[in-house]
C-alpha atoms as a PDB file:
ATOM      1  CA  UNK A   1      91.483 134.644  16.044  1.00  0.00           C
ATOM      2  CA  UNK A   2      88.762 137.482  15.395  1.00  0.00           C
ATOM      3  CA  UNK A   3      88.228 137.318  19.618  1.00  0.00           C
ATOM      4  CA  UNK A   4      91.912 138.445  19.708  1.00  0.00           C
ATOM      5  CA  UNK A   5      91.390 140.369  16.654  1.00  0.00           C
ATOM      6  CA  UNK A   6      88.592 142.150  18.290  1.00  0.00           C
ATOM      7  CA  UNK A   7      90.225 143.070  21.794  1.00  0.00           C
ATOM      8  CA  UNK A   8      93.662 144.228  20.285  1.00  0.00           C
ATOM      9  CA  UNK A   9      91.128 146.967  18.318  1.00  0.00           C
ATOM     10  CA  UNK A  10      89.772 147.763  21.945  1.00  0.00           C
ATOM     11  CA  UNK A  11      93.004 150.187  22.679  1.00  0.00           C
ATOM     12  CA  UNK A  12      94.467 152.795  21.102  1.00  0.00           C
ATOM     13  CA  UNK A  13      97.543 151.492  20.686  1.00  0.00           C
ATOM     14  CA  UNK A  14      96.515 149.009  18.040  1.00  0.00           C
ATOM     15  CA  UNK A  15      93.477 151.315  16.543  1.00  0.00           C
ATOM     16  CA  UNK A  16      93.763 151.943  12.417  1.00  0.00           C
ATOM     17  CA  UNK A  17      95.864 148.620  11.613  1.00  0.00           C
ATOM     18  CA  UNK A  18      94.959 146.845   8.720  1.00  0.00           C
ATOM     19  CA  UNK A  19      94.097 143.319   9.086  1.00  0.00           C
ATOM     20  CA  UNK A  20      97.055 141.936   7.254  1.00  0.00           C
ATOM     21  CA  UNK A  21      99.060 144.241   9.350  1.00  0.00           C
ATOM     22  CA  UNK A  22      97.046 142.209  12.507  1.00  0.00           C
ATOM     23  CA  UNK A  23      97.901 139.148  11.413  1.00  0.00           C
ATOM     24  CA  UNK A  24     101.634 140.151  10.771  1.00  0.00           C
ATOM     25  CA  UNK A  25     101.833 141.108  14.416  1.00  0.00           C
ATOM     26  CA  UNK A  26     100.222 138.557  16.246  1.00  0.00           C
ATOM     27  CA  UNK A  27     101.753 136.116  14.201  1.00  0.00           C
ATOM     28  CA  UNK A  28     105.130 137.693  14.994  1.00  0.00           C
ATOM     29  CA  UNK A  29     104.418 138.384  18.563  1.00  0.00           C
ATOM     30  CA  UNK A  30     104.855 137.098  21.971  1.00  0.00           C
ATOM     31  CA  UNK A  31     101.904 137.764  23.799  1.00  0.00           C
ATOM     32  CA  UNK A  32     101.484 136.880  27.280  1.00  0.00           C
ATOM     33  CA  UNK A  33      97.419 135.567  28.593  1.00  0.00           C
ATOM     34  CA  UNK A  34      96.283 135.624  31.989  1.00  0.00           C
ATOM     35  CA  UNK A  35      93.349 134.786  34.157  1.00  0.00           C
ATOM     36  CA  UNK A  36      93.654 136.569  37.789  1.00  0.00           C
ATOM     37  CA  UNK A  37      90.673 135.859  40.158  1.00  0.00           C
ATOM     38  CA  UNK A  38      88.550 138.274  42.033  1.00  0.00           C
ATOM     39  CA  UNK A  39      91.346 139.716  45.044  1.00  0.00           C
ATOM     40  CA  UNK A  40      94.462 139.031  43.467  1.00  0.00           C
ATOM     41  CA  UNK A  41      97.178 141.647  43.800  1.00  0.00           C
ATOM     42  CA  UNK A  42      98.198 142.781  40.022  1.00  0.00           C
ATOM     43  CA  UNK A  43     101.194 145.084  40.992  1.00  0.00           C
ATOM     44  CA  UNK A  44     102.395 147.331  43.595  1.00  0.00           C
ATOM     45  CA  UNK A  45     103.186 150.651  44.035  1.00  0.00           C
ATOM     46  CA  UNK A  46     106.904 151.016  43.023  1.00  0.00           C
ATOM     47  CA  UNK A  47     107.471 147.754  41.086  1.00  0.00           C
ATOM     48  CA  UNK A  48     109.624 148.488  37.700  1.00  0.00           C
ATOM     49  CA  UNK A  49     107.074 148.045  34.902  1.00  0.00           C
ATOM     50  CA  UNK A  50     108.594 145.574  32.425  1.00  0.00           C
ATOM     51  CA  UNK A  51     105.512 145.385  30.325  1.00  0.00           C
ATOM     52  CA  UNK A  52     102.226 146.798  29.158  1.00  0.00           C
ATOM     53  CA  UNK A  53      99.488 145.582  30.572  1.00  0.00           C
ATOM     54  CA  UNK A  54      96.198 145.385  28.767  1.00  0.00           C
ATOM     55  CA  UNK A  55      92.643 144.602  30.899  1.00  0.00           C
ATOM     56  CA  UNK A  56      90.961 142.941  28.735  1.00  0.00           C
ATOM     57  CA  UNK A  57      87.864 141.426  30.488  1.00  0.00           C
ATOM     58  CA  UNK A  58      86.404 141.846  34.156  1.00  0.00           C
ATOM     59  CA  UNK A  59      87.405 144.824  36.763  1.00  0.00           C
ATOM     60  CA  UNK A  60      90.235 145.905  38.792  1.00  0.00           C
ATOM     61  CA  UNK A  61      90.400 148.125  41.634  1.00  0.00           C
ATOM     62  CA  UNK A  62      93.449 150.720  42.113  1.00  0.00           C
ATOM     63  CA  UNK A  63      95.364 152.815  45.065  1.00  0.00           C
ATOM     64  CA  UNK A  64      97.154 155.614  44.207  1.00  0.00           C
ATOM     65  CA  UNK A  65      99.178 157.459  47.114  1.00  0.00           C
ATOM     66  CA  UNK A  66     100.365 160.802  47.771  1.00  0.00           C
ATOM     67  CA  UNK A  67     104.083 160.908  47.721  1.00  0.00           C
ATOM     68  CA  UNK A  68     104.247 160.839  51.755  1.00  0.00           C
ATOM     69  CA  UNK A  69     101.613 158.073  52.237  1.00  0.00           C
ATOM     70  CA  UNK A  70      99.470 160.379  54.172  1.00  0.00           C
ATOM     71  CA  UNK A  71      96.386 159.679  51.552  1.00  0.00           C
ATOM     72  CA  UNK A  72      95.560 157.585  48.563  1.00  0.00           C
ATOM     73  CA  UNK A  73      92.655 157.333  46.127  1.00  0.00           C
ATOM     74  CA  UNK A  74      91.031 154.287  45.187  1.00  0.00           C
ATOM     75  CA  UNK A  75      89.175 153.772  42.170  1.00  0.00           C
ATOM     76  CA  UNK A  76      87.463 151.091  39.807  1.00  0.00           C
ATOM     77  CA  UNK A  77      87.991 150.328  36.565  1.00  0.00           C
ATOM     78  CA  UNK A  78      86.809 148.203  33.770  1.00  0.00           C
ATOM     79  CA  UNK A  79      87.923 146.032  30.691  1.00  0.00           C
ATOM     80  CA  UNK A  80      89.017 147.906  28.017  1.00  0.00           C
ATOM     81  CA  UNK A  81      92.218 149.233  29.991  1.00  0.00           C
ATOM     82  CA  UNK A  82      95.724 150.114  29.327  1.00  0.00           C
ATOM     83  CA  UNK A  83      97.796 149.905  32.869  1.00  0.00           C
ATOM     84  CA  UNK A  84      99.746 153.108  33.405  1.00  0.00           C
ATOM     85  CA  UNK A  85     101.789 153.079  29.608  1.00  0.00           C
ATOM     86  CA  UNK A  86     103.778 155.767  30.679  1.00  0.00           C
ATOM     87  CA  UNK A  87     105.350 154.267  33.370  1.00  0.00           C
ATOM     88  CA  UNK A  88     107.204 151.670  31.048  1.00  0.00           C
ATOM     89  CA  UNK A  89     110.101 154.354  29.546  1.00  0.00           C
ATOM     90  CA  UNK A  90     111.317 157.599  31.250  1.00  0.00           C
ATOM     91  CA  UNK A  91     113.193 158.690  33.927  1.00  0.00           C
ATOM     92  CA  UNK A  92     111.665 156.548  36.941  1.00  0.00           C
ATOM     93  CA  UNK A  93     110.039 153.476  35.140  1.00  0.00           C
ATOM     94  CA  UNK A  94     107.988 152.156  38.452  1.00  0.00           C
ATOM     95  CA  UNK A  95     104.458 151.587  38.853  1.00  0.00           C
ATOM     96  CA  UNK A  96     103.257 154.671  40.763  1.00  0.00           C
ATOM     97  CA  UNK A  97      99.979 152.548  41.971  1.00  0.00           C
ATOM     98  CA  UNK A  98      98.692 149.419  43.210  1.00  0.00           C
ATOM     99  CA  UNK A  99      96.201 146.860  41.323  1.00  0.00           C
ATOM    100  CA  UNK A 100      94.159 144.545  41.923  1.00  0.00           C
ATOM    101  CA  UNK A 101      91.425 142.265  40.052  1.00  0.00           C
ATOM    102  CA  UNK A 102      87.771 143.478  41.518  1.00  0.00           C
ATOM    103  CA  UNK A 103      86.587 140.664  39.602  1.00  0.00           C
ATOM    104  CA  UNK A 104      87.691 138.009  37.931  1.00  0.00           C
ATOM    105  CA  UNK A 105      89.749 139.413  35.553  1.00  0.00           C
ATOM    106  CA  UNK A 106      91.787 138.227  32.288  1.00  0.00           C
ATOM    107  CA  UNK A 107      94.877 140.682  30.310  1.00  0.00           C
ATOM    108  CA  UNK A 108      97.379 140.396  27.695  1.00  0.00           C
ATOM    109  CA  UNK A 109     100.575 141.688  28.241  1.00  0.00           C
ATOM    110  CA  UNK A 110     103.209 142.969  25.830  1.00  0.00           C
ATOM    111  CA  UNK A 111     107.209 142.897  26.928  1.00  0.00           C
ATOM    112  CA  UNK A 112     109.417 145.934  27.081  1.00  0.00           C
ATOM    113  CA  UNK A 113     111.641 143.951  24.742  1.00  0.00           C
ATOM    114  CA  UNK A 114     108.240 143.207  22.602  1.00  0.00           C
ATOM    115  CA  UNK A 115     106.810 146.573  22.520  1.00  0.00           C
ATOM    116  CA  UNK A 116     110.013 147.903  21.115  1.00  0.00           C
ATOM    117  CA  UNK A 117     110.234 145.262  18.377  1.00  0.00           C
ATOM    118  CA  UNK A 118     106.713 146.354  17.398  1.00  0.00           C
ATOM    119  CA  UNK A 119     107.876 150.513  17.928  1.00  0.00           C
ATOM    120  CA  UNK A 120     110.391 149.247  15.193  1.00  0.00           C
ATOM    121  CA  UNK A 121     108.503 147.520  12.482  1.00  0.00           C
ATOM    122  CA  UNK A 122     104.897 148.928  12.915  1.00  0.00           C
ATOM    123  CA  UNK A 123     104.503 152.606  12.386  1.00  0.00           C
ATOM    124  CA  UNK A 124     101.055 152.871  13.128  1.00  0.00           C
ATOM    125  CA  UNK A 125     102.186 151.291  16.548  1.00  0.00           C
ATOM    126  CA  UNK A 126     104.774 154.228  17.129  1.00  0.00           C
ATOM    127  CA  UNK A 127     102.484 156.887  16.381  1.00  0.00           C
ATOM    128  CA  UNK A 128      99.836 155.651  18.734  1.00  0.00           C
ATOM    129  CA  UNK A 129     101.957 155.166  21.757  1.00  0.00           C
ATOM    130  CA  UNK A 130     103.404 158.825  21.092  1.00  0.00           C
ATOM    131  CA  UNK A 131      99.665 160.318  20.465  1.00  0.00           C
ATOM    132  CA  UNK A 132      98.526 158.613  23.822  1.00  0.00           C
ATOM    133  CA  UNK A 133     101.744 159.494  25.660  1.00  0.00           C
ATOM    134  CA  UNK A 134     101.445 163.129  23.862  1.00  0.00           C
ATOM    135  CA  UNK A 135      97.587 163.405  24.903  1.00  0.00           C
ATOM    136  CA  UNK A 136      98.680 162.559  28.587  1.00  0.00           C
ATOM    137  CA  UNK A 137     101.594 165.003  28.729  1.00  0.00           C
ATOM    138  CA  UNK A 138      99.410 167.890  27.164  1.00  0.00           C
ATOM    139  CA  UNK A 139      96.485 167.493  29.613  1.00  0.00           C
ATOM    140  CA  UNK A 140      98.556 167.524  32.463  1.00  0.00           C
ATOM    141  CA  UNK A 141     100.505 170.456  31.326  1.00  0.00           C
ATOM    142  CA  UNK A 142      97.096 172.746  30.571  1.00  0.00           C
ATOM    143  CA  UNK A 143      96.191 171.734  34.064  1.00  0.00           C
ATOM    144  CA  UNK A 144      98.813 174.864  36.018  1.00  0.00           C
ATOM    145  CA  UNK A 145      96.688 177.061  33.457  1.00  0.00           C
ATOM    146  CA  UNK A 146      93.338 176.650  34.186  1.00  0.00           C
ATOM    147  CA  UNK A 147      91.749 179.203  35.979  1.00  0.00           C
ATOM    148  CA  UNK A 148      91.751 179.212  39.689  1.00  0.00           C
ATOM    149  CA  UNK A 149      88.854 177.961  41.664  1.00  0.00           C
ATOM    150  CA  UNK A 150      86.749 180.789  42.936  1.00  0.00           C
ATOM    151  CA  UNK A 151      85.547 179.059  46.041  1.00  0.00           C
ATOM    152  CA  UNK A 152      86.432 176.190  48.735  1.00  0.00           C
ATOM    153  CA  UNK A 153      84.134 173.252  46.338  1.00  0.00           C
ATOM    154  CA  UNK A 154      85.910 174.349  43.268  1.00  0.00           C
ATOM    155  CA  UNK A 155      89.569 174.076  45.314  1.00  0.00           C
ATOM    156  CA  UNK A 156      88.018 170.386  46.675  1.00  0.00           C
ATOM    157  CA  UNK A 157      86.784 169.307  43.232  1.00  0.00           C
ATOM    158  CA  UNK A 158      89.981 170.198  41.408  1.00  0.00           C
ATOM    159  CA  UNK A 159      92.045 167.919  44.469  1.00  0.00           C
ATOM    160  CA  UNK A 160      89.806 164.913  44.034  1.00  0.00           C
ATOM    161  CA  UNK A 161      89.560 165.604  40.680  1.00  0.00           C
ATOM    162  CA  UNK A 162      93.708 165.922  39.724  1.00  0.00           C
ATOM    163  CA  UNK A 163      94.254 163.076  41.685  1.00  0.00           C
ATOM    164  CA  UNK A 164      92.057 160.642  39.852  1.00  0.00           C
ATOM    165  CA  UNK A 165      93.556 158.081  37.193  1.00  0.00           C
ATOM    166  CA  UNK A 166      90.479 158.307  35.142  1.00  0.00           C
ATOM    167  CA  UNK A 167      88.003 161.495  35.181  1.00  0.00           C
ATOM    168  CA  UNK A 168      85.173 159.524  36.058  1.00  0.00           C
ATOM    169  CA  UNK A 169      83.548 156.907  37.876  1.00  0.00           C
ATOM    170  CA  UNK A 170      83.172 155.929  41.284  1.00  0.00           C
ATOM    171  CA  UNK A 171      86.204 156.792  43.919  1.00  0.00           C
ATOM    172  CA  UNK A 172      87.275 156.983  47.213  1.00  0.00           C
ATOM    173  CA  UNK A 173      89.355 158.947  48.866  1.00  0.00           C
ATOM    174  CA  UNK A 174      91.094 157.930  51.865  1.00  0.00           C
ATOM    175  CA  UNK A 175      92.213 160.749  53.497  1.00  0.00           C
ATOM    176  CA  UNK A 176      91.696 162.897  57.456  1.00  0.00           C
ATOM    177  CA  UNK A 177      89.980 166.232  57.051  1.00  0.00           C
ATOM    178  CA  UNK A 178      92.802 168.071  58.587  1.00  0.00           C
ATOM    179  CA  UNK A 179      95.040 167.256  55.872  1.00  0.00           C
ATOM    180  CA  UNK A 180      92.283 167.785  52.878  1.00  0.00           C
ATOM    181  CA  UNK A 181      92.116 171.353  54.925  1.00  0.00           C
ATOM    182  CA  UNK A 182      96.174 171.659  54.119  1.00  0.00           C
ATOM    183  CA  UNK A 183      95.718 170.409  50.251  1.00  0.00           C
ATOM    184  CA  UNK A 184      92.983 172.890  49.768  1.00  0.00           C
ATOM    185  CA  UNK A 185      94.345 176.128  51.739  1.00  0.00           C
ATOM    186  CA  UNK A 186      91.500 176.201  54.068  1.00  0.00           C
ATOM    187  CA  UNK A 187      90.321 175.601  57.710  1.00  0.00           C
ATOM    188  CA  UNK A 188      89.206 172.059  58.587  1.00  0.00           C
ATOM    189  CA  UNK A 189      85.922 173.640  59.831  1.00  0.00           C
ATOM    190  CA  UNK A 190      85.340 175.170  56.414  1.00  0.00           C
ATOM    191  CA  UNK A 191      85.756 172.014  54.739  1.00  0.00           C
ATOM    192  CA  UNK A 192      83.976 169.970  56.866  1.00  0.00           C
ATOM    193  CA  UNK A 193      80.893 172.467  56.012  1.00  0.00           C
ATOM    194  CA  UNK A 194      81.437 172.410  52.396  1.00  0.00           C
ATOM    195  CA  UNK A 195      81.517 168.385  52.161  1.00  0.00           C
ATOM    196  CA  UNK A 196      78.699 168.028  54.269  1.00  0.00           C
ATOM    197  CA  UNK A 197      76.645 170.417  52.213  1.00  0.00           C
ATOM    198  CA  UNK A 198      78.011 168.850  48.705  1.00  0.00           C
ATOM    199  CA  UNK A 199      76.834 165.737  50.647  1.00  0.00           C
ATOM    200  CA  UNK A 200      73.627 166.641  51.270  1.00  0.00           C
ATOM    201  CA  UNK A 201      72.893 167.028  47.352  1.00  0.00           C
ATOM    202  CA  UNK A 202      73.929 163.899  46.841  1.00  0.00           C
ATOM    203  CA  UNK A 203      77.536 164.443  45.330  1.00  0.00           C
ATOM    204  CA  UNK A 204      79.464 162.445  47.983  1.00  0.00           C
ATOM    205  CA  UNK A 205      79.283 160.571  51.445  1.00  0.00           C
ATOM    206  CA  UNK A 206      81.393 161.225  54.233  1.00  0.00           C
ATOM    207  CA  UNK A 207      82.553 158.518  56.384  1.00  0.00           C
ATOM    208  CA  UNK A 208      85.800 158.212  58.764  1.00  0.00           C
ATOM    209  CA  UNK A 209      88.920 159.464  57.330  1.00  0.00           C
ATOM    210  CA  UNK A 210      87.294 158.723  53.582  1.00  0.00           C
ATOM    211  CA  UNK A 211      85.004 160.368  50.942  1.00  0.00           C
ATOM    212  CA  UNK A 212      83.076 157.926  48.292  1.00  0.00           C
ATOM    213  CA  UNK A 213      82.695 160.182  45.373  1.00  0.00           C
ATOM    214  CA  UNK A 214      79.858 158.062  43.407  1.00  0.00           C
ATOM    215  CA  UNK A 215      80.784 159.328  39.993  1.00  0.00           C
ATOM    216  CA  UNK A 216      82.774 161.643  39.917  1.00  0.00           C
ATOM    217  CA  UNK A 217      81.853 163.530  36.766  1.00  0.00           C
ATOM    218  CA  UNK A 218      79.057 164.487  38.957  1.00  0.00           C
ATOM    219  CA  UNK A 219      81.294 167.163  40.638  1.00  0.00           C
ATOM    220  CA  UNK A 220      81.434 169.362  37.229  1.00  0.00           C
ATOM    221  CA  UNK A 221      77.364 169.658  37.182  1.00  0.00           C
END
């Protein structure tokens, strides 16, 4: 019981709970366990999300794609991790990526029906969700008021940047250097000078129709 104990504490949404306040909930609870080996599809792109989805152990790799499937980002990331929350309420509650375990990989899941039973008898519960939720929306919203990027890397960074799940890690971005040139405001020449020359200090590689972005917190130095 302390195992479960211990990855509940793991996310935010369960973070300052007592332990009798633990042991009310998962006695009360229907949790769902399990064990997806290394390839497995998680979910798709545009599947209604019915539940949240807690990584508990191992690694899972994700696409996200631009609205008219002309590019998509891939990225990896590891146990502790909460599967898109926002996508379970709002107006268009789909999955807006696809998953799949990188490793073998184990989760808990929580359903809608469950997570509002514990919105309704666990305030701690309510006020998490709405601090992460909040947190998200406030980000995003600061992002149209940052100042602009002053040259071509800057406008590249903030693309690959804004279109990342998480801020950091490795990524790659699947996309033709024409249409980077459109998403940036720029000629394909001048991008394909600026990428080679953040490439040659090591920030990216370049390969056919895709940019592996090592870590991308990297960018920002």
């Amino acid at each position: 019981m302390n195992y479960f104990y211990a990855h509940l504490l793991q996310f935010q949404l369960f973070q300052g709970m007592s332990r009798g306040e633990l042991l009310q909930l998962a006695g009360n609870t229907r949790f769902s366990f399990q064990k997806e080996q290394a390839g497995k599809a998680i979910l798709h792109d545009g599947d209604d999300c019915r539940q949240l989805l807690f990584l508990i152990k191992g690694q899972i790799v994700i696409d996200t794609p631009s609205d008219d499937h002309t590019y998509h980002v891939t990225e990896w990331l590891s146990a502790p991790w909460l599967v898109q929350p926002e996508a379970l309420f709002g107006l268009s509650p789909r999955y807006t990526l696809t998953a799949r375990a990188h490793t073998d990989a184990q989760f808990i899941s929580l359903s809608k029906d469950e997570v509002l039973r514990l919105l309704d008898h666990f305030l701690i519960v309510r006020l998490n969700l709405l601090n992460l939720l909040a947190t998200q929306a406030q980000r995003r919203s600061r992002q149209a008021w940052r100042r602009a990027p002053a040259t071509l890397e800057e406008r590249i960074t903030r693309f690959l940047t804004l279109h990342a799940v998480h801020p950091a890690g490795p990524k790659e971005v699947h996309i033709l250097m024409k249409q980077l040139a459109t998403e940036v405001s720029d000629t394909r020449l001048n991008v394909s000078r600026t990428l080679a020359g953040m490439q040659r200090r090591g920030l990216l590689q370049l390969h056919r129709g895709r940019i592996s972005i090592p870590m991308l917190e990297h960018l920002f130095v």
